[in-house]
N, C-alpha and C. Protein backbone atom coordinates (compact mmCIF):
# COMPACT_ATOMS: atom_id res chain seq x y z
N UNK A 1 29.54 -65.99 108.71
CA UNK A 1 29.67 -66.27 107.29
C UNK A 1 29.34 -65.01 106.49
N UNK A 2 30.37 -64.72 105.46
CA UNK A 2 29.87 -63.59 104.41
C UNK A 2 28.51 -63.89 103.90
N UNK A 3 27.79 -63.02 103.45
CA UNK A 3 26.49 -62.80 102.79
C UNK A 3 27.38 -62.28 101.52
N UNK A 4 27.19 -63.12 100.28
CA UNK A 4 27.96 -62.38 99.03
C UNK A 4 26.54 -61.97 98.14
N UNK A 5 26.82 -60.83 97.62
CA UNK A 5 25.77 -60.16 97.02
C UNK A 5 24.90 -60.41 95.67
N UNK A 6 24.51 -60.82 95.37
CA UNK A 6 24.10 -61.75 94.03
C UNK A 6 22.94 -60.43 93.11
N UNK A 7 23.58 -59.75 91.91
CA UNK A 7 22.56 -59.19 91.01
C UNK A 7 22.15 -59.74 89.72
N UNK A 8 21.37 -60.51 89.74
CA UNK A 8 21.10 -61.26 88.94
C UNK A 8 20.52 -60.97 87.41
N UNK A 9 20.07 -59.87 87.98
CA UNK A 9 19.30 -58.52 86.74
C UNK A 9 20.37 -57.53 86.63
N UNK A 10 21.06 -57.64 87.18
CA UNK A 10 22.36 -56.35 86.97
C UNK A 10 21.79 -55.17 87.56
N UNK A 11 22.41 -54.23 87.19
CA UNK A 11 21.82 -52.41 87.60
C UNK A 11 21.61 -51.54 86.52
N UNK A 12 20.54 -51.26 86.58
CA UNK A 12 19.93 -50.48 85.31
C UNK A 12 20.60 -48.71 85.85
N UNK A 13 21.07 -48.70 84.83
CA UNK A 13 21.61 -47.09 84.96
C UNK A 13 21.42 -46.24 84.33
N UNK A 14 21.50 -44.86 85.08
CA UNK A 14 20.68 -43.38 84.33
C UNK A 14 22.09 -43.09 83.29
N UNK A 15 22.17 -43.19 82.00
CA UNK A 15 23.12 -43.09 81.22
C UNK A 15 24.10 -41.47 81.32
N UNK A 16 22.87 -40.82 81.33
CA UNK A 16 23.85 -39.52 81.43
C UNK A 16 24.41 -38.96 82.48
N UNK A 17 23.69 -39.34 83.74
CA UNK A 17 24.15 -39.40 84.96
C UNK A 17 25.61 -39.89 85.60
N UNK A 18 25.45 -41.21 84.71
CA UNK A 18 26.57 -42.21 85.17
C UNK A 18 27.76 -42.10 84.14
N UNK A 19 27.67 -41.96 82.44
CA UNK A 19 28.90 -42.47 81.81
C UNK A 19 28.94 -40.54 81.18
N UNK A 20 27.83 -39.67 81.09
CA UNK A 20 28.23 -38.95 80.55
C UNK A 20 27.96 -38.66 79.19
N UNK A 21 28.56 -37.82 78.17
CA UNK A 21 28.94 -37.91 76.82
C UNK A 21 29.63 -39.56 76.60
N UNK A 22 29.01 -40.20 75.64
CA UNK A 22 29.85 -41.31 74.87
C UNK A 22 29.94 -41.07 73.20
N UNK A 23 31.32 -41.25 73.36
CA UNK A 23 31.52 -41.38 71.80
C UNK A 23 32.08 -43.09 71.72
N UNK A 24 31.91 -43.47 69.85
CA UNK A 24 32.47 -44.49 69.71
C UNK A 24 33.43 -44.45 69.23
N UNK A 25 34.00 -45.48 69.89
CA UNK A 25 35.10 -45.67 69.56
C UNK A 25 36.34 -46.90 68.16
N UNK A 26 35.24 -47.51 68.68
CA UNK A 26 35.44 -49.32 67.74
C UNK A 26 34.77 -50.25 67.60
N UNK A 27 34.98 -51.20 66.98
CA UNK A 27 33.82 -52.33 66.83
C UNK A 27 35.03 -53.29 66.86
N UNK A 28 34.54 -54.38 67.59
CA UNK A 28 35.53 -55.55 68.45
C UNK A 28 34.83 -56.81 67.32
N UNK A 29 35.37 -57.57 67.09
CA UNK A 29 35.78 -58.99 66.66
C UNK A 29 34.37 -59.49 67.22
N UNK A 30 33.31 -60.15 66.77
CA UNK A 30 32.09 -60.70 67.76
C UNK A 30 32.60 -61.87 68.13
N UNK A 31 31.57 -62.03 69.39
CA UNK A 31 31.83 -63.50 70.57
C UNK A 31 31.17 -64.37 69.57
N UNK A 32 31.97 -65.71 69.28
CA UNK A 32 31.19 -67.09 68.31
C UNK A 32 31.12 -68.16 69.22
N UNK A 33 29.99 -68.44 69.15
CA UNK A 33 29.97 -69.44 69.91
C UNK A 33 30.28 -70.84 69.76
N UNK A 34 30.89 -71.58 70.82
CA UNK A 34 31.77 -73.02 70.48
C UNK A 34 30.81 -74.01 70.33
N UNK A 35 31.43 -74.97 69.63
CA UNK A 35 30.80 -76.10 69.45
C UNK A 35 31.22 -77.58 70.83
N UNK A 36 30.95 -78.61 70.45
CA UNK A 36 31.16 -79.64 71.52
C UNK A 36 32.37 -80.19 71.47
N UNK A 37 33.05 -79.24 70.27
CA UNK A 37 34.38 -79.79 70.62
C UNK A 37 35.30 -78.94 70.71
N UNK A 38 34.41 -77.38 71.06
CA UNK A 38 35.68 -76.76 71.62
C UNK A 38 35.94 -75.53 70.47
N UNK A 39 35.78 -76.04 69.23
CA UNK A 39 35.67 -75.02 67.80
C UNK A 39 34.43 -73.99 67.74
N UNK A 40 34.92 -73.07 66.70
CA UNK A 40 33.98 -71.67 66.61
C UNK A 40 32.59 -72.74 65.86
N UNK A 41 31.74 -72.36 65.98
CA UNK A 41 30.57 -72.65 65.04
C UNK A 41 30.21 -72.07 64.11
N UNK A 42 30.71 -70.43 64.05
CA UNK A 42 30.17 -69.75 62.89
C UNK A 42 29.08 -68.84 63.37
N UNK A 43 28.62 -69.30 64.65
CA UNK A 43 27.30 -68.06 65.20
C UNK A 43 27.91 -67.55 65.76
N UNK A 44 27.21 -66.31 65.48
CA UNK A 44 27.68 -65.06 66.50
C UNK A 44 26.89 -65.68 68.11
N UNK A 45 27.78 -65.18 69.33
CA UNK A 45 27.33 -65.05 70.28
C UNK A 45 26.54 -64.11 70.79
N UNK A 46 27.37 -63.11 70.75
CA UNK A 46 27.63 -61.66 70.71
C UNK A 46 27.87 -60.12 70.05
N UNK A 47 28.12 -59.21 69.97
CA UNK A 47 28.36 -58.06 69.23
C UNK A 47 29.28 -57.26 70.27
N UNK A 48 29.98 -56.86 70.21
CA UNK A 48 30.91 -56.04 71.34
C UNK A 48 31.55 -54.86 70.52
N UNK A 49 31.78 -53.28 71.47
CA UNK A 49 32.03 -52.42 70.76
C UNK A 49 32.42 -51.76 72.17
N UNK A 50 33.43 -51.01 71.24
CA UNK A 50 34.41 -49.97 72.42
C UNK A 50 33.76 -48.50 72.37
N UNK A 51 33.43 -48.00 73.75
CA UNK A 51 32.99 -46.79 74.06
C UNK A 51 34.02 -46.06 74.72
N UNK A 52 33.96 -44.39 74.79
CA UNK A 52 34.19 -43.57 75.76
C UNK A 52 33.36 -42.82 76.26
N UNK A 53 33.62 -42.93 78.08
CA UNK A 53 33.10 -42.20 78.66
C UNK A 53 33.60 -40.56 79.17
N UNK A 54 32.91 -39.69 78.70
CA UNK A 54 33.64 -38.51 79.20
C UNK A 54 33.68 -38.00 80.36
N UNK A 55 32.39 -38.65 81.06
CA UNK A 55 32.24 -38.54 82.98
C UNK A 55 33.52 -39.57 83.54
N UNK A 56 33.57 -40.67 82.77
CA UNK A 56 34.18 -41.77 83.94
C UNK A 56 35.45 -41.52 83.16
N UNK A 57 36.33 -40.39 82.15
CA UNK A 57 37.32 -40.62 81.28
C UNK A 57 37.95 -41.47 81.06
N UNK A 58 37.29 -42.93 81.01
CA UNK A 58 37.76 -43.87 80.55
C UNK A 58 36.87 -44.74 79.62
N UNK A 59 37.36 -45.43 78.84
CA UNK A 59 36.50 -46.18 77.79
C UNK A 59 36.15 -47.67 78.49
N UNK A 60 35.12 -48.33 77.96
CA UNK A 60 34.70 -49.92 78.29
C UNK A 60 34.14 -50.31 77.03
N UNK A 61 33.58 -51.45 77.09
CA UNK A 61 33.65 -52.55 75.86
C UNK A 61 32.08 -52.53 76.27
N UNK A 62 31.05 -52.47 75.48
CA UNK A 62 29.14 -52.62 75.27
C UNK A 62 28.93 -53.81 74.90
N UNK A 63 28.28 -54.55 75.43
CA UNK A 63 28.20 -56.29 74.62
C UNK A 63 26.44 -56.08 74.28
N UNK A 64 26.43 -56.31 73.46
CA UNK A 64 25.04 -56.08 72.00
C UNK A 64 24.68 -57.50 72.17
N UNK A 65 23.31 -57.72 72.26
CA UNK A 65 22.49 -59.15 71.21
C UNK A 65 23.29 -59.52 70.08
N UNK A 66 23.39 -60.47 69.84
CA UNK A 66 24.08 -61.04 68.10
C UNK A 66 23.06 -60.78 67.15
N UNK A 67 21.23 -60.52 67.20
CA UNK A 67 20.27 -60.07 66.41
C UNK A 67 20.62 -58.76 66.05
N UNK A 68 21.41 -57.65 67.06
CA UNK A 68 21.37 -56.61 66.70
C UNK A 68 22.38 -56.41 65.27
N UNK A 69 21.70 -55.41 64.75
CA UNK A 69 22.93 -54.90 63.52
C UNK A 69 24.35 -54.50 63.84
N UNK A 70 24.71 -55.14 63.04
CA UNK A 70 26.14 -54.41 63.49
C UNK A 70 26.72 -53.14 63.21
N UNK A 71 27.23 -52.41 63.96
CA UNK A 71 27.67 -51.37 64.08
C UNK A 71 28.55 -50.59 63.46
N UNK A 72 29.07 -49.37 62.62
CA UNK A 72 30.05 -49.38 61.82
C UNK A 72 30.00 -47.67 62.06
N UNK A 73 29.89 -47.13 63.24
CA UNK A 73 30.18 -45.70 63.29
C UNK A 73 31.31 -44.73 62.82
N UNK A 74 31.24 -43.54 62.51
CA UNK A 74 32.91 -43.01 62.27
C UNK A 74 33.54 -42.92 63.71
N UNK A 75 34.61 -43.12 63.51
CA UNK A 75 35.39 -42.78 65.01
C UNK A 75 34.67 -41.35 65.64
N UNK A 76 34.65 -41.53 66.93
CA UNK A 76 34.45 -40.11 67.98
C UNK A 76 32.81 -40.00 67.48
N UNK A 77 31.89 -40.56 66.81
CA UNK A 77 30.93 -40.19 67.10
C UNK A 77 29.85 -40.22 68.34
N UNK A 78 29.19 -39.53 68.45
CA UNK A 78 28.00 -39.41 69.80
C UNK A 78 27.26 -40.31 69.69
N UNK A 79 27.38 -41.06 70.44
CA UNK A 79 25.74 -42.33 70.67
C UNK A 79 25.55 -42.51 72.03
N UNK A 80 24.23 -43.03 72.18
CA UNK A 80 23.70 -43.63 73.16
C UNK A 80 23.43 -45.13 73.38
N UNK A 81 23.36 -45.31 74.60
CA UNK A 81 22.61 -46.96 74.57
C UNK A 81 21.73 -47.02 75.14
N UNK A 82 21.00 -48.07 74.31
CA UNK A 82 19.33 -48.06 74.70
C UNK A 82 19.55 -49.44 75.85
N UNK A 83 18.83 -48.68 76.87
CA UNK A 83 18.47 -49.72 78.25
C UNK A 83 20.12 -50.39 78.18
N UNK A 84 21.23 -49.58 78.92
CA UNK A 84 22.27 -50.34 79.39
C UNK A 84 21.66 -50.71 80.92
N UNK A 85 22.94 -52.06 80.75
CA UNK A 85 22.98 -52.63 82.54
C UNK A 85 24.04 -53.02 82.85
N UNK A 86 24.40 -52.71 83.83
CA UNK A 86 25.73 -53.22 84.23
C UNK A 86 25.85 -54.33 84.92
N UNK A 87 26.45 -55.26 84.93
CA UNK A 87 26.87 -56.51 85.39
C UNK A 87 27.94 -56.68 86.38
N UNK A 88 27.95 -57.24 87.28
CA UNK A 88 29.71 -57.36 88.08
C UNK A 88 29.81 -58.77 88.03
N UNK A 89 31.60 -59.01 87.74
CA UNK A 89 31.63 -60.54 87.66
C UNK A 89 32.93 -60.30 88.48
N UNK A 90 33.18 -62.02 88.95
CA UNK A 90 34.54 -62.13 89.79
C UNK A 90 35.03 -63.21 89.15
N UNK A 91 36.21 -63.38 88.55
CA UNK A 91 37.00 -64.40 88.40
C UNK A 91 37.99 -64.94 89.10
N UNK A 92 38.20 -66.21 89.89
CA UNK A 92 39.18 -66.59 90.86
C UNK A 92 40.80 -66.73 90.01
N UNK A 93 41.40 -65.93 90.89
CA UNK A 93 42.90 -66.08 89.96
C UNK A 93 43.55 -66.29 91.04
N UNK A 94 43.66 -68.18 91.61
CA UNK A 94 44.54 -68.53 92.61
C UNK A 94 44.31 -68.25 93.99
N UNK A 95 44.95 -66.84 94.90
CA UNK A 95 44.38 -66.68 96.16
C UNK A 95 43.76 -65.63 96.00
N UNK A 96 43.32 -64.94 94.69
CA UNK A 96 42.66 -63.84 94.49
C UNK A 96 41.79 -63.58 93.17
N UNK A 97 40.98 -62.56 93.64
CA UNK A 97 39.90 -63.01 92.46
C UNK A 97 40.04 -61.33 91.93
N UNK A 98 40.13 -61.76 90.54
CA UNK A 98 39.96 -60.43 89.46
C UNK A 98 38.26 -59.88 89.48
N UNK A 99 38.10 -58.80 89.60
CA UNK A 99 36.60 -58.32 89.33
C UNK A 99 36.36 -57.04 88.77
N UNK A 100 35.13 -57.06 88.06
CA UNK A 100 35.20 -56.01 87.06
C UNK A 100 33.75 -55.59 86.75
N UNK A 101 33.59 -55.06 85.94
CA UNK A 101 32.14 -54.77 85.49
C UNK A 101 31.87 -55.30 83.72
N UNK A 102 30.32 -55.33 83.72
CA UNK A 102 30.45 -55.40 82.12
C UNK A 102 29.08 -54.87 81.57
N UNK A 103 29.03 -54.07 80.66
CA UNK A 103 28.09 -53.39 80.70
C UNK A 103 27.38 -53.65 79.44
N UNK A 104 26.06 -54.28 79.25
CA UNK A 104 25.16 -55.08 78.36
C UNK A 104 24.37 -53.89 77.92
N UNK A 105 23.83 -53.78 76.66
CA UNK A 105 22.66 -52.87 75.88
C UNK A 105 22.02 -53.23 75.30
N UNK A 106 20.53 -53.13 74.77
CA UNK A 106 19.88 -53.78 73.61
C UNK A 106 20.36 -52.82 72.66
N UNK A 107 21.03 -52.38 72.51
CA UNK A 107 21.90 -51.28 71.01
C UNK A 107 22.43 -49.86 71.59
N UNK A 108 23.36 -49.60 70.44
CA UNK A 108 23.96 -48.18 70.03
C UNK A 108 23.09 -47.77 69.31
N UNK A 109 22.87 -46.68 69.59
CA UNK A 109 22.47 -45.67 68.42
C UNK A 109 23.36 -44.18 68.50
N UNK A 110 23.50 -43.95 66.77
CA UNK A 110 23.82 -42.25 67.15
C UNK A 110 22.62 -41.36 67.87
N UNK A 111 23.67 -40.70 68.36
CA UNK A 111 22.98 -39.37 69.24
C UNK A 111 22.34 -38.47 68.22
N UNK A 112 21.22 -38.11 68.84
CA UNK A 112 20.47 -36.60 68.04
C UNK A 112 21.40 -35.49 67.01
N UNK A 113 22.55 -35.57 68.33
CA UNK A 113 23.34 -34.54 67.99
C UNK A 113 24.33 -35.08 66.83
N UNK A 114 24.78 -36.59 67.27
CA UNK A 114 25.60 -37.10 66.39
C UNK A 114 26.58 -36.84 65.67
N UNK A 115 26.67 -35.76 65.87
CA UNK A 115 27.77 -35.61 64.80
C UNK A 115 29.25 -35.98 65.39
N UNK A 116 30.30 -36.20 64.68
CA UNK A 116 31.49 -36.41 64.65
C UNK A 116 32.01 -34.95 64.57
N UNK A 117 32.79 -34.59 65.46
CA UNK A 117 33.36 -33.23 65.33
C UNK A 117 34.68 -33.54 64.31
N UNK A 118 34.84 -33.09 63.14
CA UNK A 118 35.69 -32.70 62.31
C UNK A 118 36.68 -31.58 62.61
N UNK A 119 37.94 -31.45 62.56
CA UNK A 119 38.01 -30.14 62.33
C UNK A 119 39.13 -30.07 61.24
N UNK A 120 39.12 -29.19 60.76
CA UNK A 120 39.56 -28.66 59.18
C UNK A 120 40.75 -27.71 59.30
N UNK A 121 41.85 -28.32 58.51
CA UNK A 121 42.83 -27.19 59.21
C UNK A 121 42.22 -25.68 58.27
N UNK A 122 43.30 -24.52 59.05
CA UNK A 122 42.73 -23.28 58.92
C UNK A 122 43.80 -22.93 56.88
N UNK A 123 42.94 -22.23 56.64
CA UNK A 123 43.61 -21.88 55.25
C UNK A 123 44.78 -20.81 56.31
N UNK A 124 46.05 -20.75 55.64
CA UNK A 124 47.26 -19.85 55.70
C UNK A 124 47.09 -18.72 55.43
N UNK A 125 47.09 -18.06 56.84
CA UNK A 125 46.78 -16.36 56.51
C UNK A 125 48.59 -15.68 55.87
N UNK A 126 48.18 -14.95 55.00
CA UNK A 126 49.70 -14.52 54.48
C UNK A 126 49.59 -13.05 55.13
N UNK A 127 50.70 -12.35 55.52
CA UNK A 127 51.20 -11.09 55.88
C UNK A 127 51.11 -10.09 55.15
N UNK A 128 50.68 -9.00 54.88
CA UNK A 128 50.38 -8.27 53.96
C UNK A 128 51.49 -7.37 53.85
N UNK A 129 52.23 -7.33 54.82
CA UNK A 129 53.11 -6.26 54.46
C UNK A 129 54.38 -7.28 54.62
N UNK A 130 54.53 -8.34 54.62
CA UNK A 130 55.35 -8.99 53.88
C UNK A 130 55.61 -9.24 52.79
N UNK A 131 56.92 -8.99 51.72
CA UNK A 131 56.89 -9.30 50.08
C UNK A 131 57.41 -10.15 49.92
């Protein structure tokens, strides 16, 4: 018989180690939670927000406490997350099961560095010995 692996606490991960530079990217629609008949209730569940990773060059979705503030960064800015964990889930789809990761934080914050790199186009150098 398989032994299937059960993390019940998830995996606490060294952030810079593992995802790298993150910038943000978006702020997602929050999870509301249903009522007994199936309808939104009006509470937040959740908070969810789109990251990039520049180690893993790909982006994933951060799922936040619903206590936390919500988030409203400029695009491409630097943040961190405080105490991420990663999660693995399997969903059965028929004779096969979809699986993925999902990666939980008690918050975003901007980075020290934070800043949003801007860049500014260059003023038009003119030719001088052109008339």
């Amino acid at each position: 018989m398989v032994k299937i692996l059960k993390l019940r606490n998830g995996i606490e991960i060294d952030e810079e180690k593992s995802l790298g530079k993150l910038k943000f990217l978006d702020k997602k629609s929050p999870s509301l939670i249903l009522g007994e008949d199936g309808e939104p209730t009006g509470e937040i569940k959740d908070r969810r927000y789109d990251i990039l990773s520049k180690l893993q060059h790909d982006s994933f979705t951060v799922v936040l406490p619903a206590e936390t503030e919500e988030k409203d960064f400029p695009f491409n800015s630097s943040v961190k997350l405080i105490n991420p964990v990663v999660e693995n889930y399997a969903i059965p789809n028929g004779r096969y099961v979809d699986a993925g990761i999902r990666v939980t934080a008690d918050d975003i914050i901007l980075d020290d560095k934070g800043a949003v790199i801007e860049t500014k186009p260059s003023k038009p150098t003119t030719n001088p010995l052109k008339k």
